[in-house]
PDB file of N, CA and C in Angstrom:
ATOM      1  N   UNK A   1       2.550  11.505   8.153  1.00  0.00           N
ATOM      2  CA  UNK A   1       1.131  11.737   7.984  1.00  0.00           C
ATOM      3  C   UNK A   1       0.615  10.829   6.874  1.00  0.00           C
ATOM      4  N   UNK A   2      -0.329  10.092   7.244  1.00  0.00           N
ATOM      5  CA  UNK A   2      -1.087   9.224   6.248  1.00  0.00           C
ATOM      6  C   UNK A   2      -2.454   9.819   5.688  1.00  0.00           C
ATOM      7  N   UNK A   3      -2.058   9.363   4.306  1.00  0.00           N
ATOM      8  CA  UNK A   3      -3.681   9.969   3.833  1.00  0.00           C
ATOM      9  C   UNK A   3      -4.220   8.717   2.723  1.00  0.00           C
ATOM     10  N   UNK A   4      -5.137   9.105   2.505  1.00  0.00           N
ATOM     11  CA  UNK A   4      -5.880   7.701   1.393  1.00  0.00           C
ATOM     12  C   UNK A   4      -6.368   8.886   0.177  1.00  0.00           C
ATOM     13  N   UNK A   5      -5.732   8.034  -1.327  1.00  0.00           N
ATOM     14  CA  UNK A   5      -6.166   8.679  -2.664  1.00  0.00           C
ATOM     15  C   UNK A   5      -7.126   7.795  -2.900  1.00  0.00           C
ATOM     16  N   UNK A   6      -8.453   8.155  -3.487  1.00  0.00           N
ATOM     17  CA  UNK A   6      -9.376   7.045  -4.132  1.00  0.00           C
ATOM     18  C   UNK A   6      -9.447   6.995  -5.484  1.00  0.00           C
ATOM     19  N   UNK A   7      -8.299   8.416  -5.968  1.00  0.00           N
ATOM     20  CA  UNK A   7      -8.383   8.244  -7.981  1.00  0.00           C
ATOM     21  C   UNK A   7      -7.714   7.356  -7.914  1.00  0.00           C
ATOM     22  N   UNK A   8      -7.694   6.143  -9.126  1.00  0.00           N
ATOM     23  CA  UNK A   8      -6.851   5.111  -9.647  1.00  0.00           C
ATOM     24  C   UNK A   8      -6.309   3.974  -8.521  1.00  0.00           C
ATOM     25  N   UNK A   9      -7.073   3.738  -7.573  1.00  0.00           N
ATOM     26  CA  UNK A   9      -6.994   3.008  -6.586  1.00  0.00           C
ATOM     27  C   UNK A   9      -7.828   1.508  -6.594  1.00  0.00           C
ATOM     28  N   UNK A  10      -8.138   0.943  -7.923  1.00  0.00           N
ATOM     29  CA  UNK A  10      -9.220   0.121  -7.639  1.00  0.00           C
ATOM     30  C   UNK A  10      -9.062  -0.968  -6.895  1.00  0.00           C
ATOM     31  N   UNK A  11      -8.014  -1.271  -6.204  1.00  0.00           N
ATOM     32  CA  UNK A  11      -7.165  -2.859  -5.845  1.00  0.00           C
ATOM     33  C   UNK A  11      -8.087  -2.821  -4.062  1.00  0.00           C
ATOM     34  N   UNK A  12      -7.786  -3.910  -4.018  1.00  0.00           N
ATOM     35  CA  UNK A  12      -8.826  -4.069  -2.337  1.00  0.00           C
ATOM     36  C   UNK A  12      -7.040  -3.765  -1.254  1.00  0.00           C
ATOM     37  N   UNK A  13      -6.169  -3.988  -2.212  1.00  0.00           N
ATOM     38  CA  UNK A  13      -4.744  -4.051  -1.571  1.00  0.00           C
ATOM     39  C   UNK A  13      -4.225  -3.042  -0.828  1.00  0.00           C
ATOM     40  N   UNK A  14      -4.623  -1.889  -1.338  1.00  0.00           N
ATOM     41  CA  UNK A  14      -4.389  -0.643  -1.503  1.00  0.00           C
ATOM     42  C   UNK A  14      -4.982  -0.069   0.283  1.00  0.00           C
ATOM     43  N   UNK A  15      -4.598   0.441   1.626  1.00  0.00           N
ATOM     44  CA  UNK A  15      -4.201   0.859   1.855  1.00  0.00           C
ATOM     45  C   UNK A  15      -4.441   2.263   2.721  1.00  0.00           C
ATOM     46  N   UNK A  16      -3.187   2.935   2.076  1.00  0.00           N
ATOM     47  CA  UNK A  16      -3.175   4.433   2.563  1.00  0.00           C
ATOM     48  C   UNK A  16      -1.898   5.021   1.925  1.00  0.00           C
ATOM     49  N   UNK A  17      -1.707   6.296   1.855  1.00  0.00           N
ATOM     50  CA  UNK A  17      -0.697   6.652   1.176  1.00  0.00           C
ATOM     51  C   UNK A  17      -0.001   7.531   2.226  1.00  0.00           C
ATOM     52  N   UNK A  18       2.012   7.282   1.516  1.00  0.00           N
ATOM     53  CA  UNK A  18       2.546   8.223   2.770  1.00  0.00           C
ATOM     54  C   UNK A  18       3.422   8.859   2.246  1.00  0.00           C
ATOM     55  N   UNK A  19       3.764  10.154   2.405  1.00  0.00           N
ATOM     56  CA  UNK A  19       4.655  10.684   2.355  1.00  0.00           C
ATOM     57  C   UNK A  19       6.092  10.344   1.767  1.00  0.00           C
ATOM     58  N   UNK A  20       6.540   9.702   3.411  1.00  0.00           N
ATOM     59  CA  UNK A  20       8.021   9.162   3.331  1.00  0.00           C
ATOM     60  C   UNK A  20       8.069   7.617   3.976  1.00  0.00           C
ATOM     61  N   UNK A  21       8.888   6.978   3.532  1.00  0.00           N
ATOM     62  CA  UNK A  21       8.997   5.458   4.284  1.00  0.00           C
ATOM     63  C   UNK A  21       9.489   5.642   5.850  1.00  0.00           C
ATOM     64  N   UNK A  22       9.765   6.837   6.057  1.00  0.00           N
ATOM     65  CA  UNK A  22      10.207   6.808   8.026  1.00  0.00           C
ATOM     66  C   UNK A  22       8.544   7.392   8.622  1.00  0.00           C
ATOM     67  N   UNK A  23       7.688   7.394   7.876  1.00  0.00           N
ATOM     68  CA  UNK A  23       6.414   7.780   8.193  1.00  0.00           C
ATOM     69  C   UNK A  23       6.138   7.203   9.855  1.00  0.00           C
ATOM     70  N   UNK A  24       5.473   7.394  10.708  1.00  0.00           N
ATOM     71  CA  UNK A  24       5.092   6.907  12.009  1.00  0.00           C
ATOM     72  C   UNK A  24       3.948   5.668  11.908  1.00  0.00           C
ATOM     73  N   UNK A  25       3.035   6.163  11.185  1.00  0.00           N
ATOM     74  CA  UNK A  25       1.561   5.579  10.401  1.00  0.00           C
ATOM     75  C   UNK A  25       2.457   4.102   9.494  1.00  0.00           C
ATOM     76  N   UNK A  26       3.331   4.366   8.835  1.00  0.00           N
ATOM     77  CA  UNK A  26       3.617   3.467   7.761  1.00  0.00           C
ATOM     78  C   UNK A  26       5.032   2.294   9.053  1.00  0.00           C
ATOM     79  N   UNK A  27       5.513   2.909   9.780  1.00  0.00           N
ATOM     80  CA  UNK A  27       6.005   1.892  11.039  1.00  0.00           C
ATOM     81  C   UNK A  27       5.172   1.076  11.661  1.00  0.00           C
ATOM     82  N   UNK A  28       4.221   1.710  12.393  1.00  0.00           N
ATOM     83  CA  UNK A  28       3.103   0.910  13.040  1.00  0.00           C
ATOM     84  C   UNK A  28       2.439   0.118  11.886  1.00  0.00           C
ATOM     85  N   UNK A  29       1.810   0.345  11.196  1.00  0.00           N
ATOM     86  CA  UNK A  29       1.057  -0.735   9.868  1.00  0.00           C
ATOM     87  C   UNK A  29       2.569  -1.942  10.130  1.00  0.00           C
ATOM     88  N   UNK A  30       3.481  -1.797   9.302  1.00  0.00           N
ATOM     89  CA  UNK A  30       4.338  -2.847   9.756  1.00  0.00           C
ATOM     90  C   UNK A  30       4.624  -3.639  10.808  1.00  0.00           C
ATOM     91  N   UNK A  31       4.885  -2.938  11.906  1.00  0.00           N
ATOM     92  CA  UNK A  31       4.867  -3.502  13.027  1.00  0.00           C
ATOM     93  C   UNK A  31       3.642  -4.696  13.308  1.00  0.00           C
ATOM     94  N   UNK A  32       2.234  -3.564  13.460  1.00  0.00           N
ATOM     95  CA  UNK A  32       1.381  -4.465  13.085  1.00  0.00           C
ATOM     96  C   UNK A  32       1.145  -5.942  12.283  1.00  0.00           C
ATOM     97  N   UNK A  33       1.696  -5.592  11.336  1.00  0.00           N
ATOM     98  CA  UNK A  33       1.495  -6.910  10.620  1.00  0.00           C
ATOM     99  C   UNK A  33       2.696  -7.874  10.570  1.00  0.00           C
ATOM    100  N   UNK A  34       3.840  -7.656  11.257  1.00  0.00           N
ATOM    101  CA  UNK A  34       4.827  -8.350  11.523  1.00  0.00           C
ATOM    102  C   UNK A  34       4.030  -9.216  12.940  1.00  0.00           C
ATOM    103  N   UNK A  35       3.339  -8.340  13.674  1.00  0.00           N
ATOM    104  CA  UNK A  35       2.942  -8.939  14.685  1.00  0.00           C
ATOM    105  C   UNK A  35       1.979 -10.446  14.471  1.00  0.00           C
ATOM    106  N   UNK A  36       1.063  -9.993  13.737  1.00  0.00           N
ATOM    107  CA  UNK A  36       0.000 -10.873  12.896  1.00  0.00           C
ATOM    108  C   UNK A  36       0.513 -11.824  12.454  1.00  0.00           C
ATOM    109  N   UNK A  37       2.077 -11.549  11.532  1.00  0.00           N
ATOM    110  CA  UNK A  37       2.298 -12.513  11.098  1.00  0.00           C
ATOM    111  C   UNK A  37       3.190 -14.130  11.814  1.00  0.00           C
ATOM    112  N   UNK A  38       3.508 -13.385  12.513  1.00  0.00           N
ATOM    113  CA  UNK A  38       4.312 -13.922  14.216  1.00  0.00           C
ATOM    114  C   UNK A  38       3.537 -15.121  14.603  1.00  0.00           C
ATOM    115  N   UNK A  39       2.206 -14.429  15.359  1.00  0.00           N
ATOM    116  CA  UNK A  39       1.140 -15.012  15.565  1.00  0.00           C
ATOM    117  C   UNK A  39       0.429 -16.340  14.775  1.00  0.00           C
ATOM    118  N   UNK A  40       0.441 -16.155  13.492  1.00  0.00           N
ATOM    119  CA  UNK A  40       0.068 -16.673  12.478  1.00  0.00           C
ATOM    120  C   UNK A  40       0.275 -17.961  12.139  1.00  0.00           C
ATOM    121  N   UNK A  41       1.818 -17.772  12.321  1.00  0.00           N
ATOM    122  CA  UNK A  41       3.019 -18.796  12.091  1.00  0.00           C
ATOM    123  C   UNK A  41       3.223 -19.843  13.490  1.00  0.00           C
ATOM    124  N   UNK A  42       2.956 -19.166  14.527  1.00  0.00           N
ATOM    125  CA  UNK A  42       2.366 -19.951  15.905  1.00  0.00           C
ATOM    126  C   UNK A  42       1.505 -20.654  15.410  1.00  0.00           C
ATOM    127  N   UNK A  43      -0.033 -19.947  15.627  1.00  0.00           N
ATOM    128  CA  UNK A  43      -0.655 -21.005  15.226  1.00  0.00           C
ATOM    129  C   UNK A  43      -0.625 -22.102  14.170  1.00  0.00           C
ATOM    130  N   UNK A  44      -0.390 -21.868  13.389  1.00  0.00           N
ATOM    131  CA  UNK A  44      -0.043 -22.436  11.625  1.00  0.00           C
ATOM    132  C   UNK A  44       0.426 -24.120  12.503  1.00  0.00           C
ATOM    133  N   UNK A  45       1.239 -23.777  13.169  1.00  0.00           N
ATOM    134  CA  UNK A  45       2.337 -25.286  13.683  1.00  0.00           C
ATOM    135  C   UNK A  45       1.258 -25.847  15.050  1.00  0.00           C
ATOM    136  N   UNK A  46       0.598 -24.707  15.601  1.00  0.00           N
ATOM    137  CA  UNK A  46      -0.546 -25.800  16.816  1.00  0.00           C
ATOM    138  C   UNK A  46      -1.263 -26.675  15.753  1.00  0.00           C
ATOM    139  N   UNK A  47      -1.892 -25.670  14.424  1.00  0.00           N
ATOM    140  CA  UNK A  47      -3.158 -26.260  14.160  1.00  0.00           C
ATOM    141  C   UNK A  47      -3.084 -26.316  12.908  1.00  0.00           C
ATOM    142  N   UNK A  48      -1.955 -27.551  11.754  1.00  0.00           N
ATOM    143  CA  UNK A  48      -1.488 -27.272  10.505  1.00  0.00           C
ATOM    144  C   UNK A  48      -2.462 -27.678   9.550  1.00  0.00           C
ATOM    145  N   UNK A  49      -3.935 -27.969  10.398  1.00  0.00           N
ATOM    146  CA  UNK A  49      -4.937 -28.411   8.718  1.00  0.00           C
ATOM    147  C   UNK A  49      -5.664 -27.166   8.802  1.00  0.00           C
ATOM    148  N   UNK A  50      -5.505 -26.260   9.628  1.00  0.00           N
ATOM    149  CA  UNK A  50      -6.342 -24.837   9.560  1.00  0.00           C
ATOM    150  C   UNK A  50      -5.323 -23.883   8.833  1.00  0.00           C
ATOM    151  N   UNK A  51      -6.081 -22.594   7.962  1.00  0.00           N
ATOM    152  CA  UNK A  51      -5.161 -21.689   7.232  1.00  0.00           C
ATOM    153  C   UNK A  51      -5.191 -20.410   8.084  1.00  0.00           C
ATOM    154  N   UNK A  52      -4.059 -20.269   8.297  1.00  0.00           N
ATOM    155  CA  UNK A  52      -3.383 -18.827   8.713  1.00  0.00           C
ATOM    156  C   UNK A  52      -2.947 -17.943   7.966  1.00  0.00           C
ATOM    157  N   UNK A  53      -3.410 -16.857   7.267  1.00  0.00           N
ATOM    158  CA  UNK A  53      -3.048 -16.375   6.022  1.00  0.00           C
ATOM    159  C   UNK A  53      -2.059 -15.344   6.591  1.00  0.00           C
ATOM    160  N   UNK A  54      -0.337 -15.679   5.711  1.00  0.00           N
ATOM    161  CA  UNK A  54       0.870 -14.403   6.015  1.00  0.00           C
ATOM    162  C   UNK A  54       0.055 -13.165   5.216  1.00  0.00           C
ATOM    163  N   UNK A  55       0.895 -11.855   5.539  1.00  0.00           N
ATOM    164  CA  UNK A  55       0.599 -11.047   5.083  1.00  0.00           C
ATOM    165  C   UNK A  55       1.645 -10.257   4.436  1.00  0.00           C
ATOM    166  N   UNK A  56       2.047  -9.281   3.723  1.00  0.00           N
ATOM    167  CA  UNK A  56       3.255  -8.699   2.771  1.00  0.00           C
ATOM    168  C   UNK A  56       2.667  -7.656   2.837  1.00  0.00           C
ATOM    169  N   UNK A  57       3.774  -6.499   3.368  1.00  0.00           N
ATOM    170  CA  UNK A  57       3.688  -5.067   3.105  1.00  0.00           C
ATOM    171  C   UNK A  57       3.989  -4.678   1.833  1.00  0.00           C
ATOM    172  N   UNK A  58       3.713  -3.572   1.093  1.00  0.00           N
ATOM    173  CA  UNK A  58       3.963  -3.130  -0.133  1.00  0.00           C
ATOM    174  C   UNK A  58       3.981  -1.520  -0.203  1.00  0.00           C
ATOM    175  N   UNK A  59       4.965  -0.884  -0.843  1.00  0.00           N
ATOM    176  CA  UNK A  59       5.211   0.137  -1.370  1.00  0.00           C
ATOM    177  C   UNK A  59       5.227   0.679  -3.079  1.00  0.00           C
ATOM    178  N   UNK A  60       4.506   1.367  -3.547  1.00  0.00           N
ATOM    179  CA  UNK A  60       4.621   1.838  -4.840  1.00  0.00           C
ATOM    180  C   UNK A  60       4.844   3.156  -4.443  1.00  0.00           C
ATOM    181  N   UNK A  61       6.110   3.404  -5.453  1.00  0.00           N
ATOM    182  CA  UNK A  61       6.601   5.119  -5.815  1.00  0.00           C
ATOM    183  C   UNK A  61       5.227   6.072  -6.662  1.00  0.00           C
ATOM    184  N   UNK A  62       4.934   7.043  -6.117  1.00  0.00           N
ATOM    185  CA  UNK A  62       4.209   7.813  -6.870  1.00  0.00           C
ATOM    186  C   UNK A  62       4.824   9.274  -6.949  1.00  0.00           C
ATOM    187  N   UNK A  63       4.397  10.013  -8.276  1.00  0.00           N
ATOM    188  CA  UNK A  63       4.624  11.516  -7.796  1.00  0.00           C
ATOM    189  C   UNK A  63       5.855  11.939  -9.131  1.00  0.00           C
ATOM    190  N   UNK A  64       6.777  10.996  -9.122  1.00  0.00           N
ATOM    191  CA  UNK A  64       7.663  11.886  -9.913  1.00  0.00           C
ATOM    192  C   UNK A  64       7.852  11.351 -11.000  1.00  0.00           C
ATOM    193  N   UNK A  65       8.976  11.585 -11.539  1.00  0.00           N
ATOM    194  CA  UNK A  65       9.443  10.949 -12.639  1.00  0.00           C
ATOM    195  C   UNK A  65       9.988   9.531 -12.979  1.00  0.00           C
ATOM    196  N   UNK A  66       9.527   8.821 -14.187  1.00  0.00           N
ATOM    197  CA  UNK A  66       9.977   7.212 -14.146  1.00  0.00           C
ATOM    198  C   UNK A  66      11.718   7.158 -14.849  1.00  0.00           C
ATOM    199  N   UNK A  67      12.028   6.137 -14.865  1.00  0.00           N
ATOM    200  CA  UNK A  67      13.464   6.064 -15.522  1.00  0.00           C
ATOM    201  C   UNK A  67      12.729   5.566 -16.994  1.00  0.00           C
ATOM    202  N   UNK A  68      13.396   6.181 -17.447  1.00  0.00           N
ATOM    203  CA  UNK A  68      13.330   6.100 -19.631  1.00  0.00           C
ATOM    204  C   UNK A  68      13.239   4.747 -19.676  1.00  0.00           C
ATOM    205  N   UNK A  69      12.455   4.137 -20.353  1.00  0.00           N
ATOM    206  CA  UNK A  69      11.886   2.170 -20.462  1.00  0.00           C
ATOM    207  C   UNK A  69      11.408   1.743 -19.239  1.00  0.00           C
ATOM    208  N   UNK A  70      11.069   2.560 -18.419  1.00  0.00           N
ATOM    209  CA  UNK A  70      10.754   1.307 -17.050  1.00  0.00           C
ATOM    210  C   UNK A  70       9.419   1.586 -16.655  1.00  0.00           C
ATOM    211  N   UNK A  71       8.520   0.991 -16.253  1.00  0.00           N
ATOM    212  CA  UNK A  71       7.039   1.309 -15.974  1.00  0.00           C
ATOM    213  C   UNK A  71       7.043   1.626 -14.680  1.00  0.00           C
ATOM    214  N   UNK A  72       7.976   1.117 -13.846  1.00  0.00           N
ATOM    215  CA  UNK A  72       7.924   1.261 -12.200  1.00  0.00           C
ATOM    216  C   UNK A  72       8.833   2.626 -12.061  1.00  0.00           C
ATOM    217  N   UNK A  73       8.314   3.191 -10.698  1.00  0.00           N
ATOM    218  CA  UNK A  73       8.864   4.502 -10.683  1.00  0.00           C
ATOM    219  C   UNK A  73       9.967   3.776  -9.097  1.00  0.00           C
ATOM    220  N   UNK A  74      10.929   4.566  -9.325  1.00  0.00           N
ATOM    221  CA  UNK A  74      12.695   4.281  -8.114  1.00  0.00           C
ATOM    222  C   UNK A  74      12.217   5.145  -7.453  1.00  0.00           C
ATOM    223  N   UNK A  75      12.022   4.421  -5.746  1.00  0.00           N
ATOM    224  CA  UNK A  75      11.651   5.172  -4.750  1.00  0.00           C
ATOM    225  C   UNK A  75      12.196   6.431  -4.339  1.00  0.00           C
ATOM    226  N   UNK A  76      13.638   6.412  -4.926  1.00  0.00           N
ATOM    227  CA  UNK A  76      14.688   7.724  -4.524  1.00  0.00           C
ATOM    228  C   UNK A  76      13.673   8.786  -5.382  1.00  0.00           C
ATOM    229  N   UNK A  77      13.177   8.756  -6.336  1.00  0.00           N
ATOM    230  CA  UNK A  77      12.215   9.856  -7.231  1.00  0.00           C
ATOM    231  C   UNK A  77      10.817  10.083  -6.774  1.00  0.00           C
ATOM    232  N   UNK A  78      10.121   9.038  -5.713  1.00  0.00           N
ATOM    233  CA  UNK A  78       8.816   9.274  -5.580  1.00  0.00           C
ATOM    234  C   UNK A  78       8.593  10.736  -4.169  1.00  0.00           C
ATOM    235  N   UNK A  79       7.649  11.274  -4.734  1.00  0.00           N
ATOM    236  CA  UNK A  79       7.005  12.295  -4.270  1.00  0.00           C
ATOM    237  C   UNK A  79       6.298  11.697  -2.829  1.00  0.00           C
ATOM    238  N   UNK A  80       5.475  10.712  -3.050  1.00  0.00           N
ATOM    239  CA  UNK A  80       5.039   9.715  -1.953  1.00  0.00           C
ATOM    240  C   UNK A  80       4.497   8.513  -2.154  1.00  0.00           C
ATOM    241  N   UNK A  81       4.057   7.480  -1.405  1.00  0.00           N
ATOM    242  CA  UNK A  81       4.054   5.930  -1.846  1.00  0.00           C
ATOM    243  C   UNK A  81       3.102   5.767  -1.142  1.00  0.00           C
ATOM    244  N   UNK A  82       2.471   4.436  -2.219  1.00  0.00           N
ATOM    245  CA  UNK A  82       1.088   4.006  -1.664  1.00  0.00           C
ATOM    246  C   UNK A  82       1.416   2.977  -1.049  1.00  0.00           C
ATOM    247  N   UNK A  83       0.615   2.378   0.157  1.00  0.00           N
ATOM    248  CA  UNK A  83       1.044   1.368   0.967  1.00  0.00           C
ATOM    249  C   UNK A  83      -0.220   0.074   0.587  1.00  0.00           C
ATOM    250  N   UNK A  84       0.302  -0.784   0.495  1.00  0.00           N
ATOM    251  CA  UNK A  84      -0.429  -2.346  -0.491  1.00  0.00           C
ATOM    252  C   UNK A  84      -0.172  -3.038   0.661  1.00  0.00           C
ATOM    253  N   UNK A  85      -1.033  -4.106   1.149  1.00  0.00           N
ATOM    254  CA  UNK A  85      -1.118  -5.191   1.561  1.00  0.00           C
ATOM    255  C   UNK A  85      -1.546  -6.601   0.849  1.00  0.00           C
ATOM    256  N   UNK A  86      -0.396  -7.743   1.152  1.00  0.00           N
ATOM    257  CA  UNK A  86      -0.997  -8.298   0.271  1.00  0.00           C
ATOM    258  C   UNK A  86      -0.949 -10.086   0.812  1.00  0.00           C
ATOM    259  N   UNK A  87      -1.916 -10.881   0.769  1.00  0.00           N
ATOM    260  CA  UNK A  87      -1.684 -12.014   1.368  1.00  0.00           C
ATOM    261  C   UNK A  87      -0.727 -13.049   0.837  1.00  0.00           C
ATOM    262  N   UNK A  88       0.030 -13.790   1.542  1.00  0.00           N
ATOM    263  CA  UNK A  88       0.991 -14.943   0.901  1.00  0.00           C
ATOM    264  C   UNK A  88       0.725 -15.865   0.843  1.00  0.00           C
ATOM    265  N   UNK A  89       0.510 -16.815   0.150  1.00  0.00           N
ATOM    266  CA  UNK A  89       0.173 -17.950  -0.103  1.00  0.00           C
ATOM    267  C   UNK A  89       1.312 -19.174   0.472  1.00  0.00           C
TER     268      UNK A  89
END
């Protein structure tokens, strides 16, 4: 089940939030954009002075507890994760 938080969300990257990484919602988004990026990379080689922008899935841990010194939270601890998209240069 996917849902969207709008506290502390200001990034355009940002998404939807899920649960668990075997989510159904968070497969398809991938899939999806594996597809896109497939595509992308086709064209990229028909038409190499035009830009095809890749795309990068992203996960941040939210919810639980961080490890002592580390700012990023270890997915094995997150409660649920926000899903980021992000373009590659």
């Amino acid at each position: 089940m996917a849902f969207i938080v709008k506290a502390n969300r200001d990034t355009f990257a940002y998404r939807f939030s899920v649960v668990s990484k075997d989510d159904k919602d968070l497969l398809d988004f991938k899939q999806m954009i594996k597809d896109i990026n497939k595509r992308n990379r086709y064209f990229q080689k028909q038409y190499p002075t035009r830009h095809y922008g890749r795309y990068r899935v992203s996960l941040m841990g939210r919810g639980g507890k961080r490890n002592p010194g580390s700012n990023s939270l270890v997915h094995s601890r997150a409660k649920y994760f926000d899903v980021y998209l992000y373009e590659v240069y």
